[in-house]
PDB file of N, CA and C in Angstrom:
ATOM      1  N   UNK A   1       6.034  63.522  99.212  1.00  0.00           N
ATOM      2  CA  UNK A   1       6.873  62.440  98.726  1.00  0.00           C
ATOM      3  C   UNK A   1       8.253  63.008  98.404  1.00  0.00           C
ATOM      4  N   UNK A   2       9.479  62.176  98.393  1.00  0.00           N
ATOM      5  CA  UNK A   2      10.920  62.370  98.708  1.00  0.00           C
ATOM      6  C   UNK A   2      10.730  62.747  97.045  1.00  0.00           C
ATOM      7  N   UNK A   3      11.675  63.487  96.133  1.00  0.00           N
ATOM      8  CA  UNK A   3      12.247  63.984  95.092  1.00  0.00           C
ATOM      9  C   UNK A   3      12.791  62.121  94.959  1.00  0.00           C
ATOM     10  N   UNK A   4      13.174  61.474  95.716  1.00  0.00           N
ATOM     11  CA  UNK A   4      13.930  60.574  94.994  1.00  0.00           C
ATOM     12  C   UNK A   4      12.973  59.355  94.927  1.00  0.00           C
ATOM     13  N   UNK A   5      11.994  59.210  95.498  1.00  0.00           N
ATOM     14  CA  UNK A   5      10.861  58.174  95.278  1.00  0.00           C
ATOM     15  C   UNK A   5       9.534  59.325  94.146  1.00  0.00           C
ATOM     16  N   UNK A   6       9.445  60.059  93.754  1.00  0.00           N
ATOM     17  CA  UNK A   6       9.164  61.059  92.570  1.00  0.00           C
ATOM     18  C   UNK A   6       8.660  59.964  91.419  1.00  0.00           C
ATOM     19  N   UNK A   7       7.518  60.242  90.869  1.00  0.00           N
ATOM     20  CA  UNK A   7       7.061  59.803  89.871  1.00  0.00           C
ATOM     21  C   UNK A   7       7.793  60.109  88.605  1.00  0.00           C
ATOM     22  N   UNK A   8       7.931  59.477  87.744  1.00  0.00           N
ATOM     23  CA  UNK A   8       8.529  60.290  86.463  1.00  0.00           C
ATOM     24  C   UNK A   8       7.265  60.753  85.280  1.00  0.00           C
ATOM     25  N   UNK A   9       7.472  61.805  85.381  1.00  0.00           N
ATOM     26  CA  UNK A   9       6.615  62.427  84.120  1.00  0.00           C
ATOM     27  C   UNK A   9       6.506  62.717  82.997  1.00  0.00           C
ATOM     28  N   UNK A  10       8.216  62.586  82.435  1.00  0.00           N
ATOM     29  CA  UNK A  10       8.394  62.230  80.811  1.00  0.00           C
ATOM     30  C   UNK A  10       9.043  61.331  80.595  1.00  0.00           C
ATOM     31  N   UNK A  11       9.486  60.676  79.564  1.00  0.00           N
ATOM     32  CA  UNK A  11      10.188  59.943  79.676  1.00  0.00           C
ATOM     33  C   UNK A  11      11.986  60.179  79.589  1.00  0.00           C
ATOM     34  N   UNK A  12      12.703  59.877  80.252  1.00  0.00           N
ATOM     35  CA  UNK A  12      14.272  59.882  80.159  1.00  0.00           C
ATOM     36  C   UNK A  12      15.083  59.164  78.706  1.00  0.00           C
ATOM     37  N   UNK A  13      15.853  59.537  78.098  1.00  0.00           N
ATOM     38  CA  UNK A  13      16.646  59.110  77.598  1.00  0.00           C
ATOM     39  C   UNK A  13      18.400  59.170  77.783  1.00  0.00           C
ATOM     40  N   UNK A  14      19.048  58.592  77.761  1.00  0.00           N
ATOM     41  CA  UNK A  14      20.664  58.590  77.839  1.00  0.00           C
ATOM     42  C   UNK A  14      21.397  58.811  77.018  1.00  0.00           C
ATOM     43  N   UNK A  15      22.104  60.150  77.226  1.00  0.00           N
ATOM     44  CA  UNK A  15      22.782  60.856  76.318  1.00  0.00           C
ATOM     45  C   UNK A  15      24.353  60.960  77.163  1.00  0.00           C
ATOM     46  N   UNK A  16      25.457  60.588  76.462  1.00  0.00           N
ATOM     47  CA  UNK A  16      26.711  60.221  76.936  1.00  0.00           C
ATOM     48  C   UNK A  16      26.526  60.101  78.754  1.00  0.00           C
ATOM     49  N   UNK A  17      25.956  59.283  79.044  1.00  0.00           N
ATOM     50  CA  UNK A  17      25.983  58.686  80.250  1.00  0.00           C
ATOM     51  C   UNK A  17      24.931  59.639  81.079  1.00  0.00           C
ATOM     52  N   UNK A  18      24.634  60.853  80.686  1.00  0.00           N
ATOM     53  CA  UNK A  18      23.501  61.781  81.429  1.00  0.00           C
ATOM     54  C   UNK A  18      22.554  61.255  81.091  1.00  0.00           C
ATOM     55  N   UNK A  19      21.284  61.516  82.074  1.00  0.00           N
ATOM     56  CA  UNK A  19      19.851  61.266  81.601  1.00  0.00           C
ATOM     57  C   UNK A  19      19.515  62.437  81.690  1.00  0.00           C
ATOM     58  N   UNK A  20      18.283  62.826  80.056  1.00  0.00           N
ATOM     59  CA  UNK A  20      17.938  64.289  80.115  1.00  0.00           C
ATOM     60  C   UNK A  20      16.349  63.285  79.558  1.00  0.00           C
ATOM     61  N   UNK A  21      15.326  64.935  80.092  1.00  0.00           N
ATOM     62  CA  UNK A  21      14.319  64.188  79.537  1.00  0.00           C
ATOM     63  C   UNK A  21      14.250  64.446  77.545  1.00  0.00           C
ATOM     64  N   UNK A  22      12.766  63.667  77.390  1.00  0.00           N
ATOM     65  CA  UNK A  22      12.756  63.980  75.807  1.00  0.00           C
ATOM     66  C   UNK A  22      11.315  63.244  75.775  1.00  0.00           C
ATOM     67  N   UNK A  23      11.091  63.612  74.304  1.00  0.00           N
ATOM     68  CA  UNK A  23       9.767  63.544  73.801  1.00  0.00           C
ATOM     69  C   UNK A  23       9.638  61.860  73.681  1.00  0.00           C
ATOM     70  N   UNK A  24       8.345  61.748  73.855  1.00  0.00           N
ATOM     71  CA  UNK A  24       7.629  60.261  74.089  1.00  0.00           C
ATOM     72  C   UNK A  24       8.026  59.873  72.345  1.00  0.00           C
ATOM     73  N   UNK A  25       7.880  60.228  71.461  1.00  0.00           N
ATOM     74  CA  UNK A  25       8.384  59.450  69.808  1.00  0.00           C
ATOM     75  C   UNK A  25       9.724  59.250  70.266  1.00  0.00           C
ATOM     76  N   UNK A  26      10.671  60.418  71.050  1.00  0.00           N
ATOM     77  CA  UNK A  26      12.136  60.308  70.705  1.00  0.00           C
ATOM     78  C   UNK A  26      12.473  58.630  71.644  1.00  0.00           C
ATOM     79  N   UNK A  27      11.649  59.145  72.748  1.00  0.00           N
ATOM     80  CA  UNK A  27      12.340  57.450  73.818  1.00  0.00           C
ATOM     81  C   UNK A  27      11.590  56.532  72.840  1.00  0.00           C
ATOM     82  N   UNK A  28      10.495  56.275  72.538  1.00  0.00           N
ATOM     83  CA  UNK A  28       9.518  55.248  71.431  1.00  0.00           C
ATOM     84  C   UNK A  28      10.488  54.352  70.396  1.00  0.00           C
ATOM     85  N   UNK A  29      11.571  55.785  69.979  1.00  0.00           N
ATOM     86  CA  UNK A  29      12.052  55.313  68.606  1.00  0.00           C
ATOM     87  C   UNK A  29      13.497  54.639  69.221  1.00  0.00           C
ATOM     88  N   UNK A  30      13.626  55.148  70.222  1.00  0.00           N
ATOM     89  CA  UNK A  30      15.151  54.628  70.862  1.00  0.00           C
ATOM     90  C   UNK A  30      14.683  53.148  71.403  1.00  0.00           C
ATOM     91  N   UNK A  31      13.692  52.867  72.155  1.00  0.00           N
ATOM     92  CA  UNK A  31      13.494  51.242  72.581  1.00  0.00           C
ATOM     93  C   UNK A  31      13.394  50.493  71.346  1.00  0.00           C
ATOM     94  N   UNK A  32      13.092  51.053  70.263  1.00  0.00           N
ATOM     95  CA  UNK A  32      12.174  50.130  68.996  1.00  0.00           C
ATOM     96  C   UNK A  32      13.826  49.791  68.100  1.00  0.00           C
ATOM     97  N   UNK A  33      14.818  50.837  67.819  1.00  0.00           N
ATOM     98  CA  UNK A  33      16.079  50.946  68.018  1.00  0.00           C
ATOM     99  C   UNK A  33      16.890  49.844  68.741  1.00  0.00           C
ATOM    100  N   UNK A  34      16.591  49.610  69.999  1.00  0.00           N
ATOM    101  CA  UNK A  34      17.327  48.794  70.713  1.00  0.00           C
ATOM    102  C   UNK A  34      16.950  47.624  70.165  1.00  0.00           C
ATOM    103  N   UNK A  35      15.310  46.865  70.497  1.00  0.00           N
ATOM    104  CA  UNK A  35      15.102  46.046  69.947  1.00  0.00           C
ATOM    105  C   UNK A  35      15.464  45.345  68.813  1.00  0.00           C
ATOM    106  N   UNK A  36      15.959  46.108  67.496  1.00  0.00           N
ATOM    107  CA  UNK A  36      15.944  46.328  66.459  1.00  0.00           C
ATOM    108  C   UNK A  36      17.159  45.776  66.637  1.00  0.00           C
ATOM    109  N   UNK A  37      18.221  46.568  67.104  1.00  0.00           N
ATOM    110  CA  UNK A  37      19.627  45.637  67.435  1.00  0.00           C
ATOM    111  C   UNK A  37      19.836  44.704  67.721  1.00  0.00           C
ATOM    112  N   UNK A  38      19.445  44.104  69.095  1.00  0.00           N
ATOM    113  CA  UNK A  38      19.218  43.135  69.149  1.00  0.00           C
ATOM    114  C   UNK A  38      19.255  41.663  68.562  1.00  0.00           C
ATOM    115  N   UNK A  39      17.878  42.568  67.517  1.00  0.00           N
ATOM    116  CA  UNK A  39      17.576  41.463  66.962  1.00  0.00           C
ATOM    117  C   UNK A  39      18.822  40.724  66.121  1.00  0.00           C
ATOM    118  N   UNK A  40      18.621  41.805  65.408  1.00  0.00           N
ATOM    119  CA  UNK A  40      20.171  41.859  64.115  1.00  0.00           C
ATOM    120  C   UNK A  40      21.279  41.075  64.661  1.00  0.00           C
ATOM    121  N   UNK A  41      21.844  41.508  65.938  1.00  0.00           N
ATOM    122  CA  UNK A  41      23.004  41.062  66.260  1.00  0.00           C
ATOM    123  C   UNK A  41      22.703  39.492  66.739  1.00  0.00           C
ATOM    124  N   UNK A  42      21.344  38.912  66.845  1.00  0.00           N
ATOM    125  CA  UNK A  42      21.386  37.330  67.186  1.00  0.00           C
ATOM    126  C   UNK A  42      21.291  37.472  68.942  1.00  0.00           C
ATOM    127  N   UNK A  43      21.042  38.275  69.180  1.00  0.00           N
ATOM    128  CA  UNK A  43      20.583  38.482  70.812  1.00  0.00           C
ATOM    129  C   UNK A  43      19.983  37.240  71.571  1.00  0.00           C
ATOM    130  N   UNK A  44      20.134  36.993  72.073  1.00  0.00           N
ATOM    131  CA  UNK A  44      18.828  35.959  73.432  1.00  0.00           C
ATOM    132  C   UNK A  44      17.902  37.017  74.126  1.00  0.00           C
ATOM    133  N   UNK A  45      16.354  36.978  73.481  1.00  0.00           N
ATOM    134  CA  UNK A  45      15.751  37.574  74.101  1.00  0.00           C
ATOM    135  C   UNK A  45      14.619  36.714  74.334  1.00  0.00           C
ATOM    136  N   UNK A  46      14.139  37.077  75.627  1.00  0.00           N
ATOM    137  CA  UNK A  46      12.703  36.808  76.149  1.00  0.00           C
ATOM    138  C   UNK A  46      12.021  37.143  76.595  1.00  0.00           C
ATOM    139  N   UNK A  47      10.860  37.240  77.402  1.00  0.00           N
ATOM    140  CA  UNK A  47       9.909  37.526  78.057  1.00  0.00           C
ATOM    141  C   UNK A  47       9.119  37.074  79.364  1.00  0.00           C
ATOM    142  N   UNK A  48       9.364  37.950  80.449  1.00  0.00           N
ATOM    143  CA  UNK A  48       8.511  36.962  81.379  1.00  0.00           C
ATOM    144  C   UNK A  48       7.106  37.579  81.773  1.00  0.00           C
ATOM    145  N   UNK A  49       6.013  36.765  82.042  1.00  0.00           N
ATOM    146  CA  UNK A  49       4.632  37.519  82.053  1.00  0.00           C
ATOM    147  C   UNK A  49       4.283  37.332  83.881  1.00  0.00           C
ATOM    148  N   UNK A  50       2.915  37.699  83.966  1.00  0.00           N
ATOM    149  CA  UNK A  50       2.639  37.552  85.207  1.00  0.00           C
ATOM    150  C   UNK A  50       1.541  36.735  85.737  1.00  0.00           C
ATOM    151  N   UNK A  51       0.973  35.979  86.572  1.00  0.00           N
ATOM    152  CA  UNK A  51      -0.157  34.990  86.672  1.00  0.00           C
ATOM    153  C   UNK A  51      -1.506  36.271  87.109  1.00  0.00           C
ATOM    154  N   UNK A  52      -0.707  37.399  87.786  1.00  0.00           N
ATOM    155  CA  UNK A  52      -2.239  38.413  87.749  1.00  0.00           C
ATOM    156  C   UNK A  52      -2.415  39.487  86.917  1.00  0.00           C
ATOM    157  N   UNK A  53      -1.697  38.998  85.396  1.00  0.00           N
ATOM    158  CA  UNK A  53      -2.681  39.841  84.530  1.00  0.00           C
ATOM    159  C   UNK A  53      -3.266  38.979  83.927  1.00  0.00           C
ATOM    160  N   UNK A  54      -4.643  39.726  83.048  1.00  0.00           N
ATOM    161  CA  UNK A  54      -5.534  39.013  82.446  1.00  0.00           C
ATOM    162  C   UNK A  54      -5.162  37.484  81.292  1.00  0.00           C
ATOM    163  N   UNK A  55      -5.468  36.789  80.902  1.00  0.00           N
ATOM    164  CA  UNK A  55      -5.108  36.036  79.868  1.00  0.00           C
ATOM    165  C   UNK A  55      -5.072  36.358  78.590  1.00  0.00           C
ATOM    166  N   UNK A  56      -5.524  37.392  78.197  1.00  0.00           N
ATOM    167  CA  UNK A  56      -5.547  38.551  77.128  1.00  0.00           C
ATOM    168  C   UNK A  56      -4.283  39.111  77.127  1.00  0.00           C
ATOM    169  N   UNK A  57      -3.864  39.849  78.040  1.00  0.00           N
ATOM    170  CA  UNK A  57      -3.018  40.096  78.208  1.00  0.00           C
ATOM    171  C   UNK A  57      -1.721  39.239  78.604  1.00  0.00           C
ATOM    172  N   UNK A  58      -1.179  38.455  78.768  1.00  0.00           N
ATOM    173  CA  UNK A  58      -0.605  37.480  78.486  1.00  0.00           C
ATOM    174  C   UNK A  58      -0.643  36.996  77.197  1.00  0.00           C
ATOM    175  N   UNK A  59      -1.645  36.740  76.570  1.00  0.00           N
ATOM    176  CA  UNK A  59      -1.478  36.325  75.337  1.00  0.00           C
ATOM    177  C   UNK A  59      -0.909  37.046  74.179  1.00  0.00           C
ATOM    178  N   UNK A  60      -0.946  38.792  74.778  1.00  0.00           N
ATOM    179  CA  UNK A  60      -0.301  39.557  73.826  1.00  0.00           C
ATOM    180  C   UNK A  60       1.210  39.874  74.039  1.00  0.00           C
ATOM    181  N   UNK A  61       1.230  39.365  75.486  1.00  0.00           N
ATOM    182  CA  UNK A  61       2.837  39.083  75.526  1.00  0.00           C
ATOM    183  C   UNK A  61       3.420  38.220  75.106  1.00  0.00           C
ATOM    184  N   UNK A  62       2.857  36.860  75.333  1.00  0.00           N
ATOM    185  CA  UNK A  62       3.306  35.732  74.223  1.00  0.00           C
ATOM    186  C   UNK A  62       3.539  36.111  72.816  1.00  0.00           C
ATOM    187  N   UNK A  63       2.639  36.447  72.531  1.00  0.00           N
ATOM    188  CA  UNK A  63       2.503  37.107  70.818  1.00  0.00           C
ATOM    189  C   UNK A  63       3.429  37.979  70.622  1.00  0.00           C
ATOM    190  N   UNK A  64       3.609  39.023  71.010  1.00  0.00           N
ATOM    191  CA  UNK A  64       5.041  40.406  71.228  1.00  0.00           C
ATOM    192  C   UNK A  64       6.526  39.321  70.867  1.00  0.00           C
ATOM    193  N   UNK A  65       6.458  38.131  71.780  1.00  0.00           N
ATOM    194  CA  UNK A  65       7.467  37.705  71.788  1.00  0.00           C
ATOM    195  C   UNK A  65       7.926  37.108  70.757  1.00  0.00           C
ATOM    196  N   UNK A  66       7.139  36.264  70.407  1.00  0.00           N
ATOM    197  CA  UNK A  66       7.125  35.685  69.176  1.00  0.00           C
ATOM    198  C   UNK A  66       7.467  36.222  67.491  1.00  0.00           C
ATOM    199  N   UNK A  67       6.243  36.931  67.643  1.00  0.00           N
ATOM    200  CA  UNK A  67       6.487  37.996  66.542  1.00  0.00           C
ATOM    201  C   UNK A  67       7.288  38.830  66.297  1.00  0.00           C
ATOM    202  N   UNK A  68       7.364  39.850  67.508  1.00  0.00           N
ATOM    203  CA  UNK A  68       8.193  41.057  67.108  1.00  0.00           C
ATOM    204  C   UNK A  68      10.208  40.485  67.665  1.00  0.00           C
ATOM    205  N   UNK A  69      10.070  40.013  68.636  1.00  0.00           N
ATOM    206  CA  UNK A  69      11.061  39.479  69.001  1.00  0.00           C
ATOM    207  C   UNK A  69      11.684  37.955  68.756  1.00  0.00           C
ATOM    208  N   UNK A  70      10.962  37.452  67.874  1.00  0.00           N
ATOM    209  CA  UNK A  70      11.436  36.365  67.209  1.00  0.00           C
ATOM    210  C   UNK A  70      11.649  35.107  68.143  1.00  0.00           C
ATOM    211  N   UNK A  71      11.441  35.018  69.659  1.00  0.00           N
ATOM    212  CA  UNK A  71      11.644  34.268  70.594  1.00  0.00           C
ATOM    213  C   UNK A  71      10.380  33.602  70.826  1.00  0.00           C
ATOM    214  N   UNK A  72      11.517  32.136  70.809  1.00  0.00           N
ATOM    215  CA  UNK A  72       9.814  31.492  71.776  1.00  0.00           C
ATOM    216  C   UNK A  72       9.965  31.273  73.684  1.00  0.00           C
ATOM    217  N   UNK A  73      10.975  31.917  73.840  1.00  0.00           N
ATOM    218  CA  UNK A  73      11.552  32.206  74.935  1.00  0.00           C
ATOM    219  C   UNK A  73      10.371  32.838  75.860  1.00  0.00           C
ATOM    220  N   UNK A  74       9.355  32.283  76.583  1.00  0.00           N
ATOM    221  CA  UNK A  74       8.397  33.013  76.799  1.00  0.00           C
ATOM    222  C   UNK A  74       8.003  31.789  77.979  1.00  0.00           C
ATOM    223  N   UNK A  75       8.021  33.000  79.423  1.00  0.00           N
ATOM    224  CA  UNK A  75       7.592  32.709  81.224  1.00  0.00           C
ATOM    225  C   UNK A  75       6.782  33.209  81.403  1.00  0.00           C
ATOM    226  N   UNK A  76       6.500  32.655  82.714  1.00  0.00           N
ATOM    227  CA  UNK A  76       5.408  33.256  83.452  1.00  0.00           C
ATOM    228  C   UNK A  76       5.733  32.665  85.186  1.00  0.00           C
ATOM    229  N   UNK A  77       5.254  33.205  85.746  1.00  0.00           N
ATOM    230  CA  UNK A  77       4.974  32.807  86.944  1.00  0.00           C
ATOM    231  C   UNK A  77       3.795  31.869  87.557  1.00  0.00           C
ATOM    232  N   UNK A  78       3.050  31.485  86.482  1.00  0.00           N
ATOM    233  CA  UNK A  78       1.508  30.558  86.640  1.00  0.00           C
ATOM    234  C   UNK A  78       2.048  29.530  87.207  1.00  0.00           C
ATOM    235  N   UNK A  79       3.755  28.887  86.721  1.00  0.00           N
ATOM    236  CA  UNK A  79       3.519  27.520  86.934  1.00  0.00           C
ATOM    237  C   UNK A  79       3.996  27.216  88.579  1.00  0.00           C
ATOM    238  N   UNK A  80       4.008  28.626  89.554  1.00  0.00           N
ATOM    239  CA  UNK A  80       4.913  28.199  90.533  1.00  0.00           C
ATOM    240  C   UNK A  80       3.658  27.364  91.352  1.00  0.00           C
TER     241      UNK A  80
END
C-alpha cells in the first residue's frame, strides 16, 4: 500500500499549521476542547447518523447530540 493511502496509527494533532503525532489523552482532550468552544461561543452544531448502523447505535448518536452538544439538530439518511 502507497505511504499516502497508509493507515494512521496514532493520532495527529495541529501544531502551528504542522501535523505531528501525539498521545491518544492529548488529541481526546483537544476534540473535547473544541467541542467545548463551540459550545460557549453559540456554534450551530449537529449530527448526521447512518441507516446501516444499528438502532442502538443511532440512538447514542441522537443522545451525544442532544446532551453533550446541546442540539436537536440531528439526521440521518433512513428517510431517503
Amino acid at each position: 500500500m502507497s505511504p499516502r493511502y497508509a493507515r494512521l496509527t496514532q493520532p495527529l494533532v495541529r501544531d502551528g499549521g504542522e501535523l505531528r503525532e501525539a498521545s491518544w489523552d492529548e488529541a481526546l482532550d483537544r476534540a473535547a476542547a473544541g467541542f467545548r468552544k463551540a459550545a460557549e461561543q453559540g456554534s450551530m452544531t449537529g449530527l448526521f447518523s447512518c441507516s446501516k448502523a444499528t438502532n442502538e447505535l443511532n440512538y447514542a448518536a441522537q443522545k451525544f447530540s442532544r446532551v453533550v452538544l446541546h442540539s436537536n439538530n440531528v439526521d440521518s439518511c433512513n428517510r431517503t
